[in-house]
N, C-alpha and C. Protein backbone atom coordinates (compact mmCIF):
# COMPACT_ATOMS: atom_id res chain seq x y z
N UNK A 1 -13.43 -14.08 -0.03
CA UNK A 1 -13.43 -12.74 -0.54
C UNK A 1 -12.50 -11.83 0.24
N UNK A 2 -12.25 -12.12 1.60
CA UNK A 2 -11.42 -10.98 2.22
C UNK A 2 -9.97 -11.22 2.09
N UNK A 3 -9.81 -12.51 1.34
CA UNK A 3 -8.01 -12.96 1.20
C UNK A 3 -8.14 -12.09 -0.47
N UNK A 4 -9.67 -12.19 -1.54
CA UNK A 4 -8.92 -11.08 -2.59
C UNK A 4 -8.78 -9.58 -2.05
N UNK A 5 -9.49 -9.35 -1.12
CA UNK A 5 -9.61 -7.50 -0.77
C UNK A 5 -8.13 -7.51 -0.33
N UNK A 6 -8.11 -8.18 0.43
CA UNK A 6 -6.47 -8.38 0.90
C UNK A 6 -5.33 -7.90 0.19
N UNK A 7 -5.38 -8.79 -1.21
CA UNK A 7 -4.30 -8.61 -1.82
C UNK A 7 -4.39 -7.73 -2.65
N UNK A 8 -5.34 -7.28 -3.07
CA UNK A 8 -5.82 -5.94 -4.23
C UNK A 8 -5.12 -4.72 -3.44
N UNK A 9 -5.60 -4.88 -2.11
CA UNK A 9 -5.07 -3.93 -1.48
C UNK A 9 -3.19 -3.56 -1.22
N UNK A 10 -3.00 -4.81 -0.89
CA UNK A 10 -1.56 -5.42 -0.63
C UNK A 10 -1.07 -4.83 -2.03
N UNK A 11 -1.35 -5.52 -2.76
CA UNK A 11 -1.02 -5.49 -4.41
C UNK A 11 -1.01 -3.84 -5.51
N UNK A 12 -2.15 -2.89 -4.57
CA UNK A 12 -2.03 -1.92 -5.09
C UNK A 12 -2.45 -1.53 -5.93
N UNK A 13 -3.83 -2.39 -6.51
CA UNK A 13 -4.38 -2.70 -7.53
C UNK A 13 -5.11 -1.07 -8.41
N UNK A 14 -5.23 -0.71 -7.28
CA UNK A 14 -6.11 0.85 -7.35
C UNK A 14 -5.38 1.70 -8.28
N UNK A 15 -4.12 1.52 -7.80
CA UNK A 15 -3.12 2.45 -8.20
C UNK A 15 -3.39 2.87 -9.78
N UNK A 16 -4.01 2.04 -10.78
CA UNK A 16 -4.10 1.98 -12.31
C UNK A 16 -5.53 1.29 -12.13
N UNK A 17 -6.14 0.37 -11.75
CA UNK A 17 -7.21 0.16 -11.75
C UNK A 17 -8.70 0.40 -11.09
N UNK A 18 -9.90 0.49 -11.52
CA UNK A 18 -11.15 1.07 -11.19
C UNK A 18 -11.34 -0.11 -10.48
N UNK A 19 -11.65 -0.53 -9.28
CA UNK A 19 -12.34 -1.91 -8.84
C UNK A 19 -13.92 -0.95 -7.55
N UNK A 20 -14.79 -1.47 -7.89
CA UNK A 20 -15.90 -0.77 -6.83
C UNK A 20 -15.97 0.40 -7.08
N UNK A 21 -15.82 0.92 -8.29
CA UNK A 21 -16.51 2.23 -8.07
C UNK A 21 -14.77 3.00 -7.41
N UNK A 22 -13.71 2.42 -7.45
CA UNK A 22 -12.68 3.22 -6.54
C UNK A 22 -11.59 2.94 -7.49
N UNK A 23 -10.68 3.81 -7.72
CA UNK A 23 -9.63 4.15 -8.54
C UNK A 23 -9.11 4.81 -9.17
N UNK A 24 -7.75 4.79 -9.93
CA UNK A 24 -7.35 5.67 -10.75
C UNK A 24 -7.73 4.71 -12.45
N UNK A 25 -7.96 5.83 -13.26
CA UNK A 25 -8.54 5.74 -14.14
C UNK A 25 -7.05 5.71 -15.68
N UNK A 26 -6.25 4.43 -15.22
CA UNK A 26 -4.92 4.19 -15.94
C UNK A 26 -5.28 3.16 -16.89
N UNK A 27 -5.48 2.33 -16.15
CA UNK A 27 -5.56 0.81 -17.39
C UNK A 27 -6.94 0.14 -16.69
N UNK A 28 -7.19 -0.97 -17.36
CA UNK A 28 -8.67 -1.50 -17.33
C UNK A 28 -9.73 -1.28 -16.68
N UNK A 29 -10.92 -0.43 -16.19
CA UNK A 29 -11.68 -0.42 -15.02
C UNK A 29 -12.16 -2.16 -14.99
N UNK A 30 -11.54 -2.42 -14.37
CA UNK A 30 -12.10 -3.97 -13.16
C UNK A 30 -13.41 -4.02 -13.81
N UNK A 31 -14.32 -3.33 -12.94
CA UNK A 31 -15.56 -3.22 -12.78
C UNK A 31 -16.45 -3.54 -14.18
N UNK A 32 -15.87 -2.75 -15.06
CA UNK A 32 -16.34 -3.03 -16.48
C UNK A 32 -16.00 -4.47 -17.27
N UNK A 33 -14.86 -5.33 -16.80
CA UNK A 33 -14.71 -6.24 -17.48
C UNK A 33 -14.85 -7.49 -16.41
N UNK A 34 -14.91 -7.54 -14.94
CA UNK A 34 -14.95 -8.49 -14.25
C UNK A 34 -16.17 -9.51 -14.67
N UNK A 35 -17.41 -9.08 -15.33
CA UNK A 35 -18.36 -9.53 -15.38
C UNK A 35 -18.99 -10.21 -17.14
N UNK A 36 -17.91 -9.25 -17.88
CA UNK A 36 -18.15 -9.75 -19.45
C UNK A 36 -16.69 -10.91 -19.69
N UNK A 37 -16.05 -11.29 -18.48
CA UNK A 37 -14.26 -11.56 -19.50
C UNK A 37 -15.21 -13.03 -18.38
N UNK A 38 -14.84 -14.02 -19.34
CA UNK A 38 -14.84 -15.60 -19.07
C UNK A 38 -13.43 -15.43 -18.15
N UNK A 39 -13.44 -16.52 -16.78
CA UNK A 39 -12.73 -16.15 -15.63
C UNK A 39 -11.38 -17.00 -16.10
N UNK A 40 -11.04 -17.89 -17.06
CA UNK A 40 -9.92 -17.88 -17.59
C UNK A 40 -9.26 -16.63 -18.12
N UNK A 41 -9.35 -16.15 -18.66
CA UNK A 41 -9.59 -15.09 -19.25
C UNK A 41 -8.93 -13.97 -18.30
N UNK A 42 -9.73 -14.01 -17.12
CA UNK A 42 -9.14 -12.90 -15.88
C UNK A 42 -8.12 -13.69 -14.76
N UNK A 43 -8.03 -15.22 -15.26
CA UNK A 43 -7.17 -15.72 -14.95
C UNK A 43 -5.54 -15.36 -15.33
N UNK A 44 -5.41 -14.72 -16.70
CA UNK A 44 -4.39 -15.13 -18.02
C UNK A 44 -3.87 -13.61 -17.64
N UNK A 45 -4.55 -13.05 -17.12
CA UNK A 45 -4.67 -11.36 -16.77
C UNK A 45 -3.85 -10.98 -15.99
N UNK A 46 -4.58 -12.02 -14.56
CA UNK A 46 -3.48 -11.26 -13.79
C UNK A 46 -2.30 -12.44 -13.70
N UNK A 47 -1.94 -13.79 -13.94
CA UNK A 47 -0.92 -14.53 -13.81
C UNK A 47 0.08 -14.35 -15.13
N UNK A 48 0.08 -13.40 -15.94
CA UNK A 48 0.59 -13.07 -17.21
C UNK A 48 0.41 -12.02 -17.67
N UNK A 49 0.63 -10.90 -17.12
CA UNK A 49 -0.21 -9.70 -17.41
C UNK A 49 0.70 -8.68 -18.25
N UNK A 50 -0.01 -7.97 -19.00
CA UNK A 50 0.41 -7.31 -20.22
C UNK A 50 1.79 -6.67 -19.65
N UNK A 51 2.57 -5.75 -20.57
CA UNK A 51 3.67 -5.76 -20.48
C UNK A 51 4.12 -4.60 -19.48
N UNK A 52 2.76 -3.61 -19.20
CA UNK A 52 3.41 -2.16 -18.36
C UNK A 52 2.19 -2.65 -16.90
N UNK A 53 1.60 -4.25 -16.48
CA UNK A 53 1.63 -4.55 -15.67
C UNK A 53 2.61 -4.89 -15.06
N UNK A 54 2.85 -4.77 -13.27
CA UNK A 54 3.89 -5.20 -12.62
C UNK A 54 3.27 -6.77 -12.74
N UNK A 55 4.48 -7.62 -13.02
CA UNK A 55 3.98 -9.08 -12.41
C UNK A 55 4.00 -9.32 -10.74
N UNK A 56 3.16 -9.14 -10.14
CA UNK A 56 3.11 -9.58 -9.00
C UNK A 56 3.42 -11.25 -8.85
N UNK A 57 3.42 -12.03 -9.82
CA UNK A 57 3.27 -13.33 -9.04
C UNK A 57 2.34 -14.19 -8.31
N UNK A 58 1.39 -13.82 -8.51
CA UNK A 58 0.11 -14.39 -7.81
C UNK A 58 -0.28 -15.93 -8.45
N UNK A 59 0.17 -17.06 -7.21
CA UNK A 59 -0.12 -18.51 -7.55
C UNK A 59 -1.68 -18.51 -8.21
N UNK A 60 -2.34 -19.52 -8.38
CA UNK A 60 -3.66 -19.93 -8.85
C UNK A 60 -4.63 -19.95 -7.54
N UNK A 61 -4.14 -20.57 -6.62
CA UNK A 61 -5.54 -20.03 -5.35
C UNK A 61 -5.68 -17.94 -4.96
N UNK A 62 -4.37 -17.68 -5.23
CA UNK A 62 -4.95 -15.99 -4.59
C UNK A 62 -5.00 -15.14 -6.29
N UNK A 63 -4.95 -16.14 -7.51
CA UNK A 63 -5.48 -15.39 -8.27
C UNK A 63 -7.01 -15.66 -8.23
N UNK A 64 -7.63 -16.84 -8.25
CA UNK A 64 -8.62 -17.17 -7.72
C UNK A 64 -9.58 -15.98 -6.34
N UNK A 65 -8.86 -15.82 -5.18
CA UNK A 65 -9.25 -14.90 -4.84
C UNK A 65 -9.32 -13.46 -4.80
N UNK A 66 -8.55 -13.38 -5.91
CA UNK A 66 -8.41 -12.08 -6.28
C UNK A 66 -9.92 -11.98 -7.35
N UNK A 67 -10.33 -12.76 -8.18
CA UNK A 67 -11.21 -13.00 -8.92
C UNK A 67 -12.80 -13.05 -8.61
N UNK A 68 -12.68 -13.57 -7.30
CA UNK A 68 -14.08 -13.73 -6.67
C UNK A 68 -14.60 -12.44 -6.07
N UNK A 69 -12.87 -11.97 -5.62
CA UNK A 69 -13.31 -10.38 -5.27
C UNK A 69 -13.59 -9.18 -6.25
N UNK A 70 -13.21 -9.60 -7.02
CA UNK A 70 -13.22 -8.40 -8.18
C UNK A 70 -14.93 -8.77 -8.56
N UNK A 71 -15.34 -10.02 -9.05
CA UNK A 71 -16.89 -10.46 -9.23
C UNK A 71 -17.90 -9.82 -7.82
N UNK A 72 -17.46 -10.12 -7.01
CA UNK A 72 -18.61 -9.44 -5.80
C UNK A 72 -18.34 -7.77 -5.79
N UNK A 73 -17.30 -7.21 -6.08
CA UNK A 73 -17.36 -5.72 -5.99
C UNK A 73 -17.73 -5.29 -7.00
N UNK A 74 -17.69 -5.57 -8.39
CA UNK A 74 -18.32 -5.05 -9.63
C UNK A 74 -19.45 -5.02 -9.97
N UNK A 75 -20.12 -3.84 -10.32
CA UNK A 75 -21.79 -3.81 -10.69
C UNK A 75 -21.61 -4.87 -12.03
N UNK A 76 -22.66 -5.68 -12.29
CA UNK A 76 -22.32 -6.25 -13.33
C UNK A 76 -23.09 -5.29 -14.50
N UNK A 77 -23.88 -4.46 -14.03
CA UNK A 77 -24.78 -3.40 -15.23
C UNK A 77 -24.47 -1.58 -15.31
N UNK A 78 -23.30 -1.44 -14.27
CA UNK A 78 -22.68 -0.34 -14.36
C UNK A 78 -22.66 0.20 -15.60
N UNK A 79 -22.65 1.48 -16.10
CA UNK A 79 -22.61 1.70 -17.19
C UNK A 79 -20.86 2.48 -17.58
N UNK A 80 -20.56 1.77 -18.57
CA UNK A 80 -18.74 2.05 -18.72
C UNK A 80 -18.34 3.61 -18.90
N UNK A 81 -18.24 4.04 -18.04
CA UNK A 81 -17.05 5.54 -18.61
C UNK A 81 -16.40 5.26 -19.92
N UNK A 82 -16.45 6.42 -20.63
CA UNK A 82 -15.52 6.72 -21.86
C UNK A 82 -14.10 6.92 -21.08
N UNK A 83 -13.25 6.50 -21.41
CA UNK A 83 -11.80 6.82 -21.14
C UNK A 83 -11.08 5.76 -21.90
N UNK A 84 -9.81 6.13 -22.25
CA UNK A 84 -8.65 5.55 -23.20
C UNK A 84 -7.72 4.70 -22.51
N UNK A 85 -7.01 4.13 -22.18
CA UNK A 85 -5.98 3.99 -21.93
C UNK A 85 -5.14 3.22 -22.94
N UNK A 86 -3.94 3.97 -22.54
CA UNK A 86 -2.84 3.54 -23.96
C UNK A 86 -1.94 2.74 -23.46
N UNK A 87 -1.53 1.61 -23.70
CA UNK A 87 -0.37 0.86 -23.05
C UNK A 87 0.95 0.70 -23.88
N UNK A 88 0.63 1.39 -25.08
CA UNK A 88 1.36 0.68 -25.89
C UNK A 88 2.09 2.12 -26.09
N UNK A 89 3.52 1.85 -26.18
CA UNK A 89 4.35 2.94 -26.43
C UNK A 89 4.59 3.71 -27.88
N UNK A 90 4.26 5.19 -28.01
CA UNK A 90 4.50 5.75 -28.83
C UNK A 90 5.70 6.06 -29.62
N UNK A 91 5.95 5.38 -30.63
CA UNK A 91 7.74 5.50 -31.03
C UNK A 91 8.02 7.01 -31.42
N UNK A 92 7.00 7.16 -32.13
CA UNK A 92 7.55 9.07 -32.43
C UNK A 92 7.49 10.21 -31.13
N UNK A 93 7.16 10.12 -30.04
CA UNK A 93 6.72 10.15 -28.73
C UNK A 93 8.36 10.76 -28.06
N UNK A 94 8.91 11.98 -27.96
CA UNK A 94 10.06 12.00 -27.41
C UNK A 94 10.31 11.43 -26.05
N UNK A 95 11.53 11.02 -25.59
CA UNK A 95 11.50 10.70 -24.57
C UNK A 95 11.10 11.93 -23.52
N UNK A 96 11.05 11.87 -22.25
CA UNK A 96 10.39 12.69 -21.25
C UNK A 96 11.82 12.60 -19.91
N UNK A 97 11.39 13.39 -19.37
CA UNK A 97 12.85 13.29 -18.31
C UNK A 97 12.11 12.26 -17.38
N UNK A 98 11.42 12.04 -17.12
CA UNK A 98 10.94 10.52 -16.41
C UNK A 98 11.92 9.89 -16.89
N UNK A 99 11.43 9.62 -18.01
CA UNK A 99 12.17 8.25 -19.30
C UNK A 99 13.62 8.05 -18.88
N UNK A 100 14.26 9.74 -19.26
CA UNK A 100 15.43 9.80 -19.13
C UNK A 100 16.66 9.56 -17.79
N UNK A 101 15.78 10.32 -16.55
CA UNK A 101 16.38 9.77 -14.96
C UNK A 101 16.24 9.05 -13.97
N UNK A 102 14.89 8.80 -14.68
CA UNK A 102 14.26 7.46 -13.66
C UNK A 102 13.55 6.37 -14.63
N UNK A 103 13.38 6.43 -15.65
CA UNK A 103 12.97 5.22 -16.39
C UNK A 103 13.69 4.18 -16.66
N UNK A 104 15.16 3.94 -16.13
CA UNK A 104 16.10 2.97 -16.64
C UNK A 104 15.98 1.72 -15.45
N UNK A 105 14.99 2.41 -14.20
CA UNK A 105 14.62 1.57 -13.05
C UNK A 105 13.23 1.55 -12.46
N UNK A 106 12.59 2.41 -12.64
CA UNK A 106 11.32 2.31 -12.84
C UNK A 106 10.43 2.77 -14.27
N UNK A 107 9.10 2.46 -13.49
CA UNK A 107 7.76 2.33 -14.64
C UNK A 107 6.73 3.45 -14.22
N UNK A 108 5.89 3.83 -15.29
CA UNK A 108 4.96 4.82 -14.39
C UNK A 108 4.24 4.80 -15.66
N UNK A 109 2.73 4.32 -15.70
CA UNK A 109 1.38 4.59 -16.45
C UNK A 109 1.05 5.94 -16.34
N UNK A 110 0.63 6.73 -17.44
CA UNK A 110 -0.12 8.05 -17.60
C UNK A 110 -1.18 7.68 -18.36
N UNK A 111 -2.04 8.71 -18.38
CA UNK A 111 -2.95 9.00 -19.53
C UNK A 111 -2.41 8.65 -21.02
N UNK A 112 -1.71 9.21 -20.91
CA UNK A 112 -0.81 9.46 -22.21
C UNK A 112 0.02 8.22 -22.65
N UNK A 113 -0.14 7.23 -21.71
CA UNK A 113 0.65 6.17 -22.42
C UNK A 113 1.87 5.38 -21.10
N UNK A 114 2.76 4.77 -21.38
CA UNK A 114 3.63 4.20 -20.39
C UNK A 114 5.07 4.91 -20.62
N UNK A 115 5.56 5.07 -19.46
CA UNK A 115 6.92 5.79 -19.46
C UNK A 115 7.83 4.99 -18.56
N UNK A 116 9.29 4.85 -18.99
CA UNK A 116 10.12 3.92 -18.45
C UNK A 116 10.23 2.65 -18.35
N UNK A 117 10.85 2.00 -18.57
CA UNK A 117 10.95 0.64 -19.01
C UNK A 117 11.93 -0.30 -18.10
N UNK A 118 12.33 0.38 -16.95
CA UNK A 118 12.83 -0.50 -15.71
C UNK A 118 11.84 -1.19 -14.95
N UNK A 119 12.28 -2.62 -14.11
CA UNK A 119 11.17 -3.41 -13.36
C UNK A 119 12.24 -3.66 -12.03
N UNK A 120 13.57 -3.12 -11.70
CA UNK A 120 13.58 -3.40 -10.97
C UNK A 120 13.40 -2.49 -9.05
N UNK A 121 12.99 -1.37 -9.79
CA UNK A 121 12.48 -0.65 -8.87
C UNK A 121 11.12 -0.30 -8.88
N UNK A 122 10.37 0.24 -7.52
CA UNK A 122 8.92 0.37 -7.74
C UNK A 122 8.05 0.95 -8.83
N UNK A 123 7.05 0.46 -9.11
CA UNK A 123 6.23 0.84 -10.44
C UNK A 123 5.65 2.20 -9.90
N UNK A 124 5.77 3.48 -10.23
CA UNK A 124 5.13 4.47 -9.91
C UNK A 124 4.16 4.98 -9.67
N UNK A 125 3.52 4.39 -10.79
CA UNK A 125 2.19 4.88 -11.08
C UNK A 125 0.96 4.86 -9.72
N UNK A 126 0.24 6.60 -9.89
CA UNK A 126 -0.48 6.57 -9.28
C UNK A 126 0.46 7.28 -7.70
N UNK A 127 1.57 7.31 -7.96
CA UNK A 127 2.17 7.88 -6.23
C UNK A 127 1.90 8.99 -5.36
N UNK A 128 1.13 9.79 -6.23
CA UNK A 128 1.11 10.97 -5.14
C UNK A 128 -0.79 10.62 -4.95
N UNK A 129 -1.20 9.24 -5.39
CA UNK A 129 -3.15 9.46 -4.61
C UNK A 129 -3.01 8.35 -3.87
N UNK A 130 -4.40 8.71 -3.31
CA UNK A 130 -4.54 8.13 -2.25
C UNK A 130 -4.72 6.12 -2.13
N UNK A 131 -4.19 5.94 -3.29
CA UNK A 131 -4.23 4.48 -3.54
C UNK A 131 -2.98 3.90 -3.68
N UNK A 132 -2.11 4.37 -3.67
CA UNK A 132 -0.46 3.88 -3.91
C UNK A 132 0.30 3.45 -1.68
N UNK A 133 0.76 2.64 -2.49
CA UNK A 133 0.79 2.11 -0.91
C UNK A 133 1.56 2.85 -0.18
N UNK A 134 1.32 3.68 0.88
CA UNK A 134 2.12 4.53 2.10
C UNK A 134 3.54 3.72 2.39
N UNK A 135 4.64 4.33 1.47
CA UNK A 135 5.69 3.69 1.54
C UNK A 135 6.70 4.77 1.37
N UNK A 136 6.19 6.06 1.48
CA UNK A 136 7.19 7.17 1.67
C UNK A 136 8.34 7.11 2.81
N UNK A 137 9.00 7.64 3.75
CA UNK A 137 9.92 7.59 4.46
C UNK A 137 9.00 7.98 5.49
N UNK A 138 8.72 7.27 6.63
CA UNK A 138 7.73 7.33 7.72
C UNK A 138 6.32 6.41 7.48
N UNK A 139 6.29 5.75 6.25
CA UNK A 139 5.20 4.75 5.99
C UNK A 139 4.17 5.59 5.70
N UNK A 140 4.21 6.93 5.14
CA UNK A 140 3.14 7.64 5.03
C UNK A 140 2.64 7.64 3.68
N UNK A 141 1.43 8.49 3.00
CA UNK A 141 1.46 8.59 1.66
C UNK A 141 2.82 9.65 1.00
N UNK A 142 2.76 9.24 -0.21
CA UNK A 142 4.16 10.16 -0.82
C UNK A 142 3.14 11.72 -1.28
N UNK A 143 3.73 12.58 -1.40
CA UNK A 143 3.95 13.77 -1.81
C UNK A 143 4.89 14.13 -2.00
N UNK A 144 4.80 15.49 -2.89
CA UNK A 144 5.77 15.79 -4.34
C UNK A 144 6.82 16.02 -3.02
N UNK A 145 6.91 17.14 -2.08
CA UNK A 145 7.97 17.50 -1.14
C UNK A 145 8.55 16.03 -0.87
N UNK A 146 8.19 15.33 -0.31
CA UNK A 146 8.37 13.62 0.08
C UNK A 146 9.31 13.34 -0.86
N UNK A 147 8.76 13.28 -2.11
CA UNK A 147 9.98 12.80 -3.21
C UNK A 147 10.67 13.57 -3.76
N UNK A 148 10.83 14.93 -3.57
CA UNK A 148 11.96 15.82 -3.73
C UNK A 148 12.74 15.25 -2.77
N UNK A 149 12.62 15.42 -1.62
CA UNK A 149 13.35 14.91 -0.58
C UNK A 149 14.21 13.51 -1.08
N UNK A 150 13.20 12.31 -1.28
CA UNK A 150 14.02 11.53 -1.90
C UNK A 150 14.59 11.33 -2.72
N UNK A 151 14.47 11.69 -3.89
CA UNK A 151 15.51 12.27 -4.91
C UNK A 151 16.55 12.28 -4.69
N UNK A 152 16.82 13.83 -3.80
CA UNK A 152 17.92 14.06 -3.60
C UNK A 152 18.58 13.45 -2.76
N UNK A 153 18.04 12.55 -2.06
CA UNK A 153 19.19 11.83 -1.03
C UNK A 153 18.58 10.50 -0.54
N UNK A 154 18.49 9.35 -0.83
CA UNK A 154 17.37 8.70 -0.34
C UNK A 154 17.85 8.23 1.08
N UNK A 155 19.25 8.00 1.05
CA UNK A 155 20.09 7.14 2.03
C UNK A 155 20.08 7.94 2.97
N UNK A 156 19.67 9.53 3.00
CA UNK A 156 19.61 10.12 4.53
C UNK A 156 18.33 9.88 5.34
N UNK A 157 17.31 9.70 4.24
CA UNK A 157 16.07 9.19 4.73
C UNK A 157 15.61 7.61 4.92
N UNK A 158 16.17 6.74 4.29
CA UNK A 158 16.38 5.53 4.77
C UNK A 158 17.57 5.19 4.47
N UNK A 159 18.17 4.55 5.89
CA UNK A 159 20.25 4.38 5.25
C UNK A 159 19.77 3.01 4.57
N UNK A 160 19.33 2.35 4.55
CA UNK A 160 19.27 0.93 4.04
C UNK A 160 19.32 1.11 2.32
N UNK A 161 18.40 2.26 1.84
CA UNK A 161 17.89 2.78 0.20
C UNK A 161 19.33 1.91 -0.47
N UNK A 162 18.46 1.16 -1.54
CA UNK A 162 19.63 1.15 -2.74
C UNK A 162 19.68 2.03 -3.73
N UNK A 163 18.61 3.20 -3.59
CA UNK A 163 18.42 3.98 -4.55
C UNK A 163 19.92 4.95 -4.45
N UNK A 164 20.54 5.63 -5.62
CA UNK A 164 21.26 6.70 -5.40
C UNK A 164 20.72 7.91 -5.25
N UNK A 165 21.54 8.94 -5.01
CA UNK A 165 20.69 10.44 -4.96
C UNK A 165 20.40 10.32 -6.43
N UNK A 166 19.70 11.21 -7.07
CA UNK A 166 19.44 11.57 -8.28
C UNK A 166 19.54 13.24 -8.67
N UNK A 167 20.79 13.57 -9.67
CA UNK A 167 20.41 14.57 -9.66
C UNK A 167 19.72 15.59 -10.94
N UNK A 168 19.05 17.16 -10.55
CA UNK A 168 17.97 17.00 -11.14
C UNK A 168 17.80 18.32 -10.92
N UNK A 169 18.02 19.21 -11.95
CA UNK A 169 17.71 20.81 -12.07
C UNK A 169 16.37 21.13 -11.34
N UNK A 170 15.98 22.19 -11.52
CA UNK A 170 14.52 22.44 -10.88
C UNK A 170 13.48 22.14 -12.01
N UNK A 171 14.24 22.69 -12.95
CA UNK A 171 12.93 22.27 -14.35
C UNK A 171 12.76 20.80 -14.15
N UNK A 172 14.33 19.86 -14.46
CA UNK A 172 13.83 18.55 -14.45
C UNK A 172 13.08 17.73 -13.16
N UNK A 173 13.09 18.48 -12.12
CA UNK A 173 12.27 18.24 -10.79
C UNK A 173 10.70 18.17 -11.39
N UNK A 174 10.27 18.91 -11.93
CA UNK A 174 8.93 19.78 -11.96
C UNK A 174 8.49 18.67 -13.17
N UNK A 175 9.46 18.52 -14.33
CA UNK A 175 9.16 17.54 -15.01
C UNK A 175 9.06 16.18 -14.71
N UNK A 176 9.57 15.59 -14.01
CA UNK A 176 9.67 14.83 -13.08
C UNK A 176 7.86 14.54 -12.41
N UNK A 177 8.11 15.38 -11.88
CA UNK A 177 6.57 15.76 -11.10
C UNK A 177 5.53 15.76 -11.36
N UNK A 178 5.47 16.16 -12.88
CA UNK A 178 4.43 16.64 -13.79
C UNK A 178 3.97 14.97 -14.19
N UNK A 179 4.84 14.35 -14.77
CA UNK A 179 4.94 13.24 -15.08
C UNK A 179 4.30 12.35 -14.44
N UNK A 180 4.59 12.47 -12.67
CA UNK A 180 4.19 11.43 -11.70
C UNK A 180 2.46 12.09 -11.53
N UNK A 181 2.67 13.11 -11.45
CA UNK A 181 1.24 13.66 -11.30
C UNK A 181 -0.22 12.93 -12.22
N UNK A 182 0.49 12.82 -13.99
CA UNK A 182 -0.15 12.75 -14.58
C UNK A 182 -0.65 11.28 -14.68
N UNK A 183 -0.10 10.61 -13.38
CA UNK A 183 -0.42 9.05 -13.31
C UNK A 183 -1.72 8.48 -12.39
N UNK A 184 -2.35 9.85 -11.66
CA UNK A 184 -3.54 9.72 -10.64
C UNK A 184 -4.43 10.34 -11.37
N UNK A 185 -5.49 9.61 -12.24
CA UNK A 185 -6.47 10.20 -12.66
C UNK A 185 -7.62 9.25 -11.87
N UNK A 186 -8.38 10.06 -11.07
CA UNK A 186 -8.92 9.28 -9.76
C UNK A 186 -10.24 8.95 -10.10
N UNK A 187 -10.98 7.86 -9.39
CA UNK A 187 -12.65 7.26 -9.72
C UNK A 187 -12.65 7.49 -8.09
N UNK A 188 -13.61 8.00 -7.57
CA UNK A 188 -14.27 7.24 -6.12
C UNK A 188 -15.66 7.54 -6.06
């Protein structure tokens, strides 16, 4: 069990998912399905996982322990929260300035549905709570100042960044923001 806490953690699992009673409230609460889904099933999940999951890659023994952990942290008689989540993209749905300046390399889950359709930069979702992995510039949690900062320059804050600056009116900042914001809808 402590090689799945491990990697949930590692993995970031929180970031979009409810596991123990702890999470953001994006895509599946854990908790609610760890105990009704046959463990093939939560096998197929996370080694193949829907399309605005990141594939992590997880072989068959640490999906396995990812599984045993999700079964010991879930009430199996919890009673399910009402909440939606939409994965599936809205075609009449304008694009969003997410979409437009940062969606061509990253991803980011909302309430409202999935925005951006890049995988080869980090999946967003969830960045400014307290479940997204402390990977700001100093290993800290991100905040909005944090990623203004990076935005505009990433390479002064880490020279290594392959990211470019990005640039980005104040409205499209805020939109920007609004966007990332609307990706921490929190359980604890």
């Amino acid at each position: 069990m402590s090689e799945g806490r491990r990697l949930v953690e590692a993995a970031a699992c929180r970031r979009c998912h409810t596991i123990g009673g702890l999470g953001n409230k994006l895509a599946t609460n854990l908790d609610g399905v760890a105990w009704r889904r046959e463990q093939r099933e939560l096998m197929t999940s996370i080694t193949k996982p829907v399309e605005n999951m990141p594939v992590f890659g997880f072989d068959r023994g640490q999906s396995e322990a990812l599984i045993a952990f999700l079964l010991s942290s879930a009430r199996p008689n919890a009673a399910e929260e009402a909440y939606r989540v939409q994965f599936v993209r809205d075609p009449t749905r304008a694009p969003s300035t997410f979409d437009d300046k940062c969606g061509g390399c990253h991803r980011l889950l909302t309430s409202l549905g999935p925005r951006g359709s890049g995988r080869q930069a980090p999946n967003l979702s969830g960045l400014f709570t307290s479940f997204h992995p402390k990977t700001a510039p100093g290993e800290v949690q991100w905040s909005e100042k944090a990623l203004t900062d990076w935005v505009s320059n990433p390479r002064a804050l880490r020279p290594a960044a392959i990211m470019p600056p990005v640039s980005l009116n104040a409205t499209e900042l805020q939109q920007v923001l609004e966007s990332i914001r609307g990706s921490g809808t929190s359980a604890r």
